[in-house]
Protein backbone atom coordinates (compact mmCIF):
# COMPACT_ATOMS: atom_id res chain seq x y z
CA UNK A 1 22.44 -127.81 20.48
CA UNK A 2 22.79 -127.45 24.04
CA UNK A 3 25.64 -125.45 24.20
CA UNK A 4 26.00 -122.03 25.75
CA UNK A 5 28.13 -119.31 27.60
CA UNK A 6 27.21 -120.53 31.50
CA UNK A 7 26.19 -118.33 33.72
CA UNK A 8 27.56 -120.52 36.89
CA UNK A 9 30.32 -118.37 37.80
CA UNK A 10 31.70 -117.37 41.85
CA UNK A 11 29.95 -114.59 43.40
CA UNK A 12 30.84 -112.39 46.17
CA UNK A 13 27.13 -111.93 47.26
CA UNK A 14 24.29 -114.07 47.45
CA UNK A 15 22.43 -114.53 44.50
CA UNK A 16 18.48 -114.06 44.72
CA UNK A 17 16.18 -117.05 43.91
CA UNK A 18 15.29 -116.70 39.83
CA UNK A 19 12.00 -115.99 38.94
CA UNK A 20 10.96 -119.02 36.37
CA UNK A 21 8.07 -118.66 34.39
CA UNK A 22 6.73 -119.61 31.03
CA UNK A 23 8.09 -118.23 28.24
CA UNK A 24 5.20 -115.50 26.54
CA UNK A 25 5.11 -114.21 22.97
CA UNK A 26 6.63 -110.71 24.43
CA UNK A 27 9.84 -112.42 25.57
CA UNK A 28 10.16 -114.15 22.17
CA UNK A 29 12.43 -110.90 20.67
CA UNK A 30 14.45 -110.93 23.91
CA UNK A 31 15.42 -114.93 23.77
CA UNK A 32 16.20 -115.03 20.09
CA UNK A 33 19.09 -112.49 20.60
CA UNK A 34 19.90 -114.25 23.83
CA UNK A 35 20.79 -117.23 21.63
CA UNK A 36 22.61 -115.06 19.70
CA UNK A 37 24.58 -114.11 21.90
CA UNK A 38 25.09 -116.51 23.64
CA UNK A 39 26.16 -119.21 20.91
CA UNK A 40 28.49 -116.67 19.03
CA UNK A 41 31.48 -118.56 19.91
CA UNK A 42 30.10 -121.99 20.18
CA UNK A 43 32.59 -124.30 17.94
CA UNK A 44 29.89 -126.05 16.00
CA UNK A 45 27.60 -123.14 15.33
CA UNK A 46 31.21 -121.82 13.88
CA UNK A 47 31.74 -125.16 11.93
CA UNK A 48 28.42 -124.31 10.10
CA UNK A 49 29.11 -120.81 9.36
CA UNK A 50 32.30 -122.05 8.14
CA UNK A 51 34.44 -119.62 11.12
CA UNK A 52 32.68 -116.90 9.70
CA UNK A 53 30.77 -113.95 11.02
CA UNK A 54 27.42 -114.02 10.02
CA UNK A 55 26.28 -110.76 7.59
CA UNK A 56 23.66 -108.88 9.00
CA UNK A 57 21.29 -110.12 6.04
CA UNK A 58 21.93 -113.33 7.17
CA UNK A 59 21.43 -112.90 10.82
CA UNK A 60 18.23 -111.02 10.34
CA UNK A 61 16.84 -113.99 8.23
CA UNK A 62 18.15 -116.04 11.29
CA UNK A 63 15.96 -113.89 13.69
CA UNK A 64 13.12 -114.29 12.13
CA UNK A 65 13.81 -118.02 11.91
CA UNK A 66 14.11 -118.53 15.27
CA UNK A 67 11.44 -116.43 16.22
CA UNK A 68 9.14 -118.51 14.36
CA UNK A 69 10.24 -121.61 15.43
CA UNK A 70 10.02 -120.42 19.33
CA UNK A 71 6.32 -119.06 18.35
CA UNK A 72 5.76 -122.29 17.17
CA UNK A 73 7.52 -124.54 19.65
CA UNK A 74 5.63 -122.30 22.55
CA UNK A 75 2.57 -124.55 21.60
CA UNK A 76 4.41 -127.90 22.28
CA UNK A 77 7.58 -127.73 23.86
CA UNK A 78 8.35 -126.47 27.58
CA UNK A 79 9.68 -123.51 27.54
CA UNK A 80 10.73 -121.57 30.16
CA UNK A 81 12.62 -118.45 31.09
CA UNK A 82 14.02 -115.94 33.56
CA UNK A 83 13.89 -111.90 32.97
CA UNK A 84 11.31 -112.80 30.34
CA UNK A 85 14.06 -113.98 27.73
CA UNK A 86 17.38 -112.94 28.82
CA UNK A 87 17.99 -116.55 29.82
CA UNK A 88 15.65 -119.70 28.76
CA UNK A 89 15.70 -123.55 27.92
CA UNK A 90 13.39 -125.69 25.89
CA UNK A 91 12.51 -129.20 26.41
CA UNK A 92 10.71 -131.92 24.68
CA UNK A 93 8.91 -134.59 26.63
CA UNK A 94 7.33 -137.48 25.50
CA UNK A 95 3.73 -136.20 25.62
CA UNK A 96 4.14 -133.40 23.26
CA UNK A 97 6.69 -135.12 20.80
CA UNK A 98 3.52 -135.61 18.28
CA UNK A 99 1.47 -133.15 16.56
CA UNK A 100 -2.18 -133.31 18.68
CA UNK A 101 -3.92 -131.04 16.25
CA UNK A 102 -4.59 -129.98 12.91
CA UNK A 103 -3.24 -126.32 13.94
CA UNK A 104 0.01 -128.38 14.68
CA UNK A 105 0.45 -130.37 11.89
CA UNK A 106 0.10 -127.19 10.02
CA UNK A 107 2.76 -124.90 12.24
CA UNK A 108 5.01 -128.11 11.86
CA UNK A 109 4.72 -127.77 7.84
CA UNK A 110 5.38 -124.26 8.08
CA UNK A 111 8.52 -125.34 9.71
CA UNK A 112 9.62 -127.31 7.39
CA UNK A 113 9.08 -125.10 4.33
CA UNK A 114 10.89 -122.64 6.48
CA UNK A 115 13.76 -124.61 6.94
CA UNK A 116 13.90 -125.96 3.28
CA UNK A 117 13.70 -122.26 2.27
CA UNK A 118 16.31 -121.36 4.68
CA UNK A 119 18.27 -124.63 3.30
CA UNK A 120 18.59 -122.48 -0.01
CA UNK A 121 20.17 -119.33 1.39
CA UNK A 122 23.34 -121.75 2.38
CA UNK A 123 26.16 -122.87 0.12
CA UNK A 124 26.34 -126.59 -1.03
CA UNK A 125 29.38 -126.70 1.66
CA UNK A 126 27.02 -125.34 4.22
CA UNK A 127 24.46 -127.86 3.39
CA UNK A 128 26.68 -130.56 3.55
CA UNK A 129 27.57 -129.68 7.37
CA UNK A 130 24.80 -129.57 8.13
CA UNK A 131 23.52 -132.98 6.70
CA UNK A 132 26.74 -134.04 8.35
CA UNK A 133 26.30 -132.84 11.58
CA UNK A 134 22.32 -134.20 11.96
CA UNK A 135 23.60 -137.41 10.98
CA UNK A 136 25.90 -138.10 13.28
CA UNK A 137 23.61 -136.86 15.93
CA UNK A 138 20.75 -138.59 15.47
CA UNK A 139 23.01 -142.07 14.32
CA UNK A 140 24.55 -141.77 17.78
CA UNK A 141 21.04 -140.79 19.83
CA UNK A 142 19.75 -144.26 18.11
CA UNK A 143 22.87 -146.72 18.93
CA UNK A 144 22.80 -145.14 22.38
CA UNK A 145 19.46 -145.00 23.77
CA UNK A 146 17.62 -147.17 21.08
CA UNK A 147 14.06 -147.07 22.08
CA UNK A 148 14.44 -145.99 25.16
CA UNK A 149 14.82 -142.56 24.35
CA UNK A 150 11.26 -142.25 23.30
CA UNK A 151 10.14 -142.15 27.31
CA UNK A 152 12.99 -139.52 27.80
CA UNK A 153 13.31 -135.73 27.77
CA UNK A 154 15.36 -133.80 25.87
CA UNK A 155 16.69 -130.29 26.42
CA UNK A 156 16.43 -128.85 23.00
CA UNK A 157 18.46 -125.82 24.02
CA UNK A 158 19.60 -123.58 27.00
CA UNK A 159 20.55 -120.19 26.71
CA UNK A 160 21.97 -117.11 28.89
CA UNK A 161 22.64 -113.51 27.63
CA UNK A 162 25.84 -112.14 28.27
CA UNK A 163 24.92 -109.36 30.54
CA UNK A 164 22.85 -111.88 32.83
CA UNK A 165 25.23 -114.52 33.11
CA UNK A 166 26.90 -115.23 36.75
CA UNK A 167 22.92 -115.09 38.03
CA UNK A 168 22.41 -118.72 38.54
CA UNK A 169 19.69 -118.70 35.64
CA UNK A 170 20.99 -121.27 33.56
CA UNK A 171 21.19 -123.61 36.40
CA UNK A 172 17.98 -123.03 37.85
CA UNK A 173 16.05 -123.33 34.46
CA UNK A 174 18.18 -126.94 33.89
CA UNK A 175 17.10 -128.15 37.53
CA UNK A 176 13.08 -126.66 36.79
CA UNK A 177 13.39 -129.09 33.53
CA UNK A 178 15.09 -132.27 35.43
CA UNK A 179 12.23 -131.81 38.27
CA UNK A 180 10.08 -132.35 35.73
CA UNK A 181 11.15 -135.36 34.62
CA UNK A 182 12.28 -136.80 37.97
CA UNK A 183 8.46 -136.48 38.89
CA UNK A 184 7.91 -138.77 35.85
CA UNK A 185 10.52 -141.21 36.52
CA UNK A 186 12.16 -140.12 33.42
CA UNK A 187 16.12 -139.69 32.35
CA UNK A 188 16.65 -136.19 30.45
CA UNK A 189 19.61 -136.30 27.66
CA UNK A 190 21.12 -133.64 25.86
CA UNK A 191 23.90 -132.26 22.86
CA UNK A 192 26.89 -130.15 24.08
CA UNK A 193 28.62 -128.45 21.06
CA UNK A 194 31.04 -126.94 23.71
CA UNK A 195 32.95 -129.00 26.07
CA UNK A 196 33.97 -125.55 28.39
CA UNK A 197 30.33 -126.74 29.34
CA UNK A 198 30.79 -130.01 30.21
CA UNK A 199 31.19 -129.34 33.96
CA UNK A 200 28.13 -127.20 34.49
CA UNK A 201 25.97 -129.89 33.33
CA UNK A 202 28.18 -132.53 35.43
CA UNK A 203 27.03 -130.26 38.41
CA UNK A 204 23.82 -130.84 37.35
CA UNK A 205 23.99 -134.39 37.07
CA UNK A 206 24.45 -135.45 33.75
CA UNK A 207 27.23 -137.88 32.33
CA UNK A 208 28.92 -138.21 29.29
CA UNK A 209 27.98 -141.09 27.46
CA UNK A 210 28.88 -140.88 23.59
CA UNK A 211 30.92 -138.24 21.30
CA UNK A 212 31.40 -137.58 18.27
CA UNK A 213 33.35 -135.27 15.53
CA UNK A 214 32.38 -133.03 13.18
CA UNK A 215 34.79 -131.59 10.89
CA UNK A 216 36.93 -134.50 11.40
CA UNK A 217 37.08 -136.36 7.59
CA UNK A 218 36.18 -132.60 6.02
CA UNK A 219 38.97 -131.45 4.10
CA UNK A 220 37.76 -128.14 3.77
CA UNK A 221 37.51 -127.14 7.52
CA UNK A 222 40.91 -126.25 8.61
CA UNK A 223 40.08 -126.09 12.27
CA UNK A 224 40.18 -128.74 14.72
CA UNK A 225 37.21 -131.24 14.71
CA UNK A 226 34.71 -130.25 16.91
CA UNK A 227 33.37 -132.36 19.58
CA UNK A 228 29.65 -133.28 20.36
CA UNK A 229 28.49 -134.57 24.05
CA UNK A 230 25.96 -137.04 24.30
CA UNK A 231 25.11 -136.75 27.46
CA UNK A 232 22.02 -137.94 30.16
CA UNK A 233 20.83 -137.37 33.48
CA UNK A 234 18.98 -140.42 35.57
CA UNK A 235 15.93 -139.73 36.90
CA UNK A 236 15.90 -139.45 40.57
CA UNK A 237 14.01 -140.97 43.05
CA UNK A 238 14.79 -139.37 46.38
């Protein structure tokens, strides 16, 4: 999800223009514990770890679960980053939404042994959340953009360590991404797991269009339900 600790905060001095670039297998280390970090406290990525912390055998499996998948994703997906992971976003436009070679077909089936695997190492509770939770994402992403969301792009995820948060990175990487698809006459939508977010990516142009609950008809999560943006950004034209 798109979800985050934002890094738009006041400042008493004037930031310096970040330094975008794309994202190179050295960073990869660097933007998987950014993510970390930085979604610790997000309420759904507590929902699915059931308000838990996660045990270090856990979170190293996590590591190098995301690593992969950013190794992979590198090959297909825009990804780009400041400070060479310590803030980063991914994107998915329409051009690279299919597998173009046999080399990706294969990294995509690695994925999905991966995640199946990965699948195992959860309770049945876990599983059901998560089952849950991509259902009622991708249920709403159909009713509200139907077809149309094929020709749009999609922020896959957006991320800001801690200790370089307050830079301006986050919103710099989210207007690099939305430049992009202006250029292309395209809308970009995205999932907000954390609605402390939801005027950063206002500022930024986006709208709320749909939410939705998870948690809500679970009777063993005991905190409130917790609240998904769907939310999308016209494409602009000036």
């Amino acid at each position: 999800m798109s979800s985050e600790n934002m890094d738009e905060k006041k400042q008493t001095t004037p930031r310096a223009t970040p330094q975008i670039s794309e994202i190179e297998s050295r960073d990869i280390p660097t933007a998987v514990e950014s993510w970390r970090l930085a979604f610790e406290n997000d309420p759904l990525r507590r929902y699915m770890l059931d308000g838990k912390k996660p045990s270090r055998s856990w979170q190293f499996v996590e590591d190098l679960y995301m690593q992969w998948f950013l190794t992979v994703w590198r090959r297909r997906k825009i990804i780009l980053t400041v400070e060479h992971g310590q803030s980063y976003v991914i994107a998915t436009t329409p051009e690279i939404r299919e597998p173009t070679t046999i080399i990706d077909r294969i990294l995509d089936w690695t994925i999905v042994a991966m995640t199946w695997t990965w699948g195992l190492l959860r309770s049945a509770e876990l599983r059901k959340r998560r089952k849950e939770v991509l259902q009622k994402i991708t249920s709403a992403t159909e009713r509200v953009y139907g077809d149309r969301v094929k020709s749009m792009v999609h922020i896959d995820g957006l991320a800001t360590s801690p200790q370089s948060q307050g830079r301006g990175y986050a919103g710099a990487l989210l207007d690099a991404v939305t430049a992009k698809a202006d250029a292309g006459s395209r809308a970009t939508y995205l999932e907000s797991s954390n609605v402390a977010n939801t005027g950063f990516y206002e500022s930024h142009g986006f709208r709320t269009i749909e939410e939705i609950q998870c948690g809500d008809d679970n009777p063993a999560w005991k905190e409130p339900p917790v609240v998904v943006k769907l939310m999308v950004r016209e494409h602009n034209e000036s």
